[in-house]
Protein backbone atom coordinates (compact mmCIF):
# COMPACT_ATOMS: atom_id res chain seq x y z
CA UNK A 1 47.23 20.42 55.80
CA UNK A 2 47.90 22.39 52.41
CA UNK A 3 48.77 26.02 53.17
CA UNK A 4 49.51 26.84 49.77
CA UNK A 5 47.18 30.05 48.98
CA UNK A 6 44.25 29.27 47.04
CA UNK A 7 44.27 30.21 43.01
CA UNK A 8 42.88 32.93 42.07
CA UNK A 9 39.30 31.12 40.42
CA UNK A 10 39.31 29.05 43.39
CA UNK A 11 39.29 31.96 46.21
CA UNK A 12 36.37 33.07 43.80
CA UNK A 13 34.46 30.32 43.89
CA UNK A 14 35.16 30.08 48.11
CA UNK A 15 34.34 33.59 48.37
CA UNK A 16 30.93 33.33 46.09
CA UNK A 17 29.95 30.16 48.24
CA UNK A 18 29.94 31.96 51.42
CA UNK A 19 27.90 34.90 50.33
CA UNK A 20 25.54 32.89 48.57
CA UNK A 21 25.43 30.76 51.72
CA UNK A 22 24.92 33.39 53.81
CA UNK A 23 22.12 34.31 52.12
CA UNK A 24 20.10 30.74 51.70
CA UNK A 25 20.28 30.78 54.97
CA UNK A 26 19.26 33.98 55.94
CA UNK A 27 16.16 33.02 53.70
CA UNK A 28 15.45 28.93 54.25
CA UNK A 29 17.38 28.68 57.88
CA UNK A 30 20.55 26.75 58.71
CA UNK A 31 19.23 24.00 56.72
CA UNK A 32 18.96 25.57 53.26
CA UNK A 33 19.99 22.72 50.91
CA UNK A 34 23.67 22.27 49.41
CA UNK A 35 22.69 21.55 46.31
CA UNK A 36 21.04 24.69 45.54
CA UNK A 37 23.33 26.71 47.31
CA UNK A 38 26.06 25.31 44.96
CA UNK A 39 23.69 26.02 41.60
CA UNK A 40 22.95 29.42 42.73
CA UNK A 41 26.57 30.15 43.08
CA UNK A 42 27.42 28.56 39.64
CA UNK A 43 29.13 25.91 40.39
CA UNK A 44 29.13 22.23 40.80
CA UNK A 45 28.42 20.00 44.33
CA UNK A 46 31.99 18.76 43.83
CA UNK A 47 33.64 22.89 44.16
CA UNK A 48 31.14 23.04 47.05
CA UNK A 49 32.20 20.17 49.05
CA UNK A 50 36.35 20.63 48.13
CA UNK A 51 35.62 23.76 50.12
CA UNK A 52 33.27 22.65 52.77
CA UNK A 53 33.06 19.13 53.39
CA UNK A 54 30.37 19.33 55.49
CA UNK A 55 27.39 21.77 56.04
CA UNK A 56 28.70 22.55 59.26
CA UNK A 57 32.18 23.81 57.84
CA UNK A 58 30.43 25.98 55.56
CA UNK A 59 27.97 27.20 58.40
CA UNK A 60 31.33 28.32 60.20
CA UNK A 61 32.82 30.07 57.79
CA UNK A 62 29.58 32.36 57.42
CA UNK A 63 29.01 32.58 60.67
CA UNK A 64 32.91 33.34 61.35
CA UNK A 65 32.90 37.09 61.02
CA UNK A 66 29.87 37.15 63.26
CA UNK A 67 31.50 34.94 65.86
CA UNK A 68 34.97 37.10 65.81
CA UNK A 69 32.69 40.15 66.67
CA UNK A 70 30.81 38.17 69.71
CA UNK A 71 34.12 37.68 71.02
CA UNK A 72 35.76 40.73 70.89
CA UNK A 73 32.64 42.18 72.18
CA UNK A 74 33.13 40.09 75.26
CA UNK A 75 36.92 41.55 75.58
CA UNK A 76 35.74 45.34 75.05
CA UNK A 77 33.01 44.41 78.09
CA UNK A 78 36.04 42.66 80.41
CA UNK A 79 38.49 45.51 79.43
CA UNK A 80 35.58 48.33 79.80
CA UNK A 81 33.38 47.55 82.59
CA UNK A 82 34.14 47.14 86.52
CA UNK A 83 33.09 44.94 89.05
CA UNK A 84 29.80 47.08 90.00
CA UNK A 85 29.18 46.97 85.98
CA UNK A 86 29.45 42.84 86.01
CA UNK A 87 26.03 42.09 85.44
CA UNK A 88 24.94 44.58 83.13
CA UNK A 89 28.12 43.50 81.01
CA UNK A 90 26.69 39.58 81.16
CA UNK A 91 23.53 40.67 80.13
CA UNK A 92 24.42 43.55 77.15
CA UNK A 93 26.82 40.62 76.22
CA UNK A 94 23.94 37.80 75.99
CA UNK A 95 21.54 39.89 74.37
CA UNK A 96 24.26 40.94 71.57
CA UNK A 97 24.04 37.00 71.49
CA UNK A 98 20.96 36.42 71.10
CA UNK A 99 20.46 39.22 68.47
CA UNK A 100 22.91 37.50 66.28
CA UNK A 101 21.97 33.90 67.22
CA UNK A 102 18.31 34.79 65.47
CA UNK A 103 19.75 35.15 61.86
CA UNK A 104 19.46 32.32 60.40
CA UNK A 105 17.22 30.24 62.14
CA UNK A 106 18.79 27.63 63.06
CA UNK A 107 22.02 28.96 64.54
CA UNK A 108 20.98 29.03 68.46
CA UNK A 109 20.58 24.96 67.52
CA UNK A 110 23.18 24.58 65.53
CA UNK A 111 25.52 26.09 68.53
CA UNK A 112 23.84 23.99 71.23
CA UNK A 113 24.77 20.56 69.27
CA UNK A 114 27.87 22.00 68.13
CA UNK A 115 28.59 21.95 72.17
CA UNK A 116 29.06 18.24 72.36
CA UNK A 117 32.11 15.97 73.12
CA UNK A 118 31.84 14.68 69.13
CA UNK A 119 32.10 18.32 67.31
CA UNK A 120 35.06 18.89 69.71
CA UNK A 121 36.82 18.62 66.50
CA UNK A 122 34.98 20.62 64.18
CA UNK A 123 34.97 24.56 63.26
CA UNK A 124 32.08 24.91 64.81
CA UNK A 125 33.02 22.84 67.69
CA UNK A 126 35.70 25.17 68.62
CA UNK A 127 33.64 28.33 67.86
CA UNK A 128 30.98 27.11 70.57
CA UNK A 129 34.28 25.83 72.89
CA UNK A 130 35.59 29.89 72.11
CA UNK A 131 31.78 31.42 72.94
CA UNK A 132 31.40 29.33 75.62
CA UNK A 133 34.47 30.67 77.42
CA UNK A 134 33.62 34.40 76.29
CA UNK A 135 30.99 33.88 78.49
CA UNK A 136 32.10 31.77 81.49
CA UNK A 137 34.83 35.09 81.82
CA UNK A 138 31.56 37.39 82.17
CA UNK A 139 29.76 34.87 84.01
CA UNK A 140 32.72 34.46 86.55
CA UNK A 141 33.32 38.40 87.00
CA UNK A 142 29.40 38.85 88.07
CA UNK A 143 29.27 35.61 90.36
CA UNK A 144 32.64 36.94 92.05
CA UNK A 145 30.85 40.88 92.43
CA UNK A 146 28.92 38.73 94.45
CA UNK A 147 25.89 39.51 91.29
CA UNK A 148 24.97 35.83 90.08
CA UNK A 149 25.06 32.74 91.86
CA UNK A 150 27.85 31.18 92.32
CA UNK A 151 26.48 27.40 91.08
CA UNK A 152 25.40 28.66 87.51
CA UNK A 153 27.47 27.06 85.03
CA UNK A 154 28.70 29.27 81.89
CA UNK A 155 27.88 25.98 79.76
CA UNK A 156 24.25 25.42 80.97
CA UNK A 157 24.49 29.37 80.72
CA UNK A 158 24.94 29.08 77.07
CA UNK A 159 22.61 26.19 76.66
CA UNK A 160 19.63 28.15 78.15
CA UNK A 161 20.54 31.30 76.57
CA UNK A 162 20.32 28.95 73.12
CA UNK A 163 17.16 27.63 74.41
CA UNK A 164 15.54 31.10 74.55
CA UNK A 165 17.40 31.78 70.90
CA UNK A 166 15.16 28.53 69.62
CA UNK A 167 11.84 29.49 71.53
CA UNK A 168 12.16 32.86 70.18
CA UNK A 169 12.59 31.79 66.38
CA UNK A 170 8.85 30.10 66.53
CA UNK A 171 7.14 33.86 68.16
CA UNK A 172 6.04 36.84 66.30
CA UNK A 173 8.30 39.41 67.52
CA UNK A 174 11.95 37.04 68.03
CA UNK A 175 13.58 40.44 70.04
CA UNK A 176 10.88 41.32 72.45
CA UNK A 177 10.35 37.43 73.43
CA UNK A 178 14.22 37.19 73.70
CA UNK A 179 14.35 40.42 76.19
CA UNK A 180 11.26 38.89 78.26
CA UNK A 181 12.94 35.74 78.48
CA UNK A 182 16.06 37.15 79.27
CA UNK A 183 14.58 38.85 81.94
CA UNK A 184 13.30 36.21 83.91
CA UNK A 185 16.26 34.06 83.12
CA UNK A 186 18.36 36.92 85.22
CA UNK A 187 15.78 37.01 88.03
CA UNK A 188 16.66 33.22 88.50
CA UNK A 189 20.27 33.81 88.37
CA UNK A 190 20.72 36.57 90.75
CA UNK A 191 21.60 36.36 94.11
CA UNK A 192 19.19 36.87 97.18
């Protein structure tokens, strides 16, 4: 792999990419097209794809920032909160989840394929592999405070949590449906 840093034009054209990214998405969902994200930047499909060969390496690199915060959020929870707090933690942590998995559309599906043996490989791959064990370190602190059941896996966890991120994309108010659902998903996953 070339570690050289990038020229000066080219961490530019990288940097423009992303933010223009960022926002097709934001506006037409995870699967904005390529093409016009390139022309909107000013430049050519070729700069796009030298950068990000794939739509899913570009959808990691703007969704990198907001994937570094979800997982130092998780830390801050683990280093803040006690045993009696393990629950609440789990659920502050999935909603700050869910709140970010609803810009752009797309990105609670994106994550859930992005979970499978074949992206093992990929950016985003890793990033759901890295949020994945965010959460099975919350998960694990509330099932041993005796607050969850023990049986609940932290990837079906993640998978469900993504399924409520989808189902709230298609209502007309994506935070209150997320809470609601959230709700009930907890009254399933408690003990007693």
């Amino acid at each position: 792999m070339d570690t050289r840093p990038m020229r000066a034009d080219a961490r530019r054209n990288y940097e423009r990419l992303i933010t223009t990214a960022r926002t097709a998405f934001m506006e037409h969902g995870t699967g904005a097209s390529l093409d016009d994200i390139a022309k909107r930047a000013g430049v050519g499909s070729g700069t796009l794809y030298r950068h990000f060969p794939t739509r899913d390496a570009l959808l990691h690199a703007v969704l990198r920032e907001r994937i570094d915060g979800l997982l130092a959020h998780a830390r801050e929870l683990l280093a803040e909160t006690g045993p009696p707090d393990a629950e609440a933690a789990l659920g502050r942590w999935l909603r700050t989840y869910l709140t970010g998995a609803a810009t752009p559309r797309g990105t609670s599906t994106v994550i859930i394929e992005a979970m499978s043996a074949e992206w093992a490989d990929t950016g985003l791959g890793a990033a759901a592999a890295a949020i994945c064990d965010a959460l099975g370190r919350l998960l694990d602190r509330a099932q041993r405070a005796g607050a969850i059941r023990a049986e609940i896996d932290p990837g079906d966890l993640l998978r469900l949590t993504n399924a409520i991120g989808v189902a709230s994309e298609r209502t007309a108010d994506p935070g209150a449906y997320a809470d609601r659902m959230l709700a009930l998903l907890f009254a399933g996953l408690r003990t007693g």
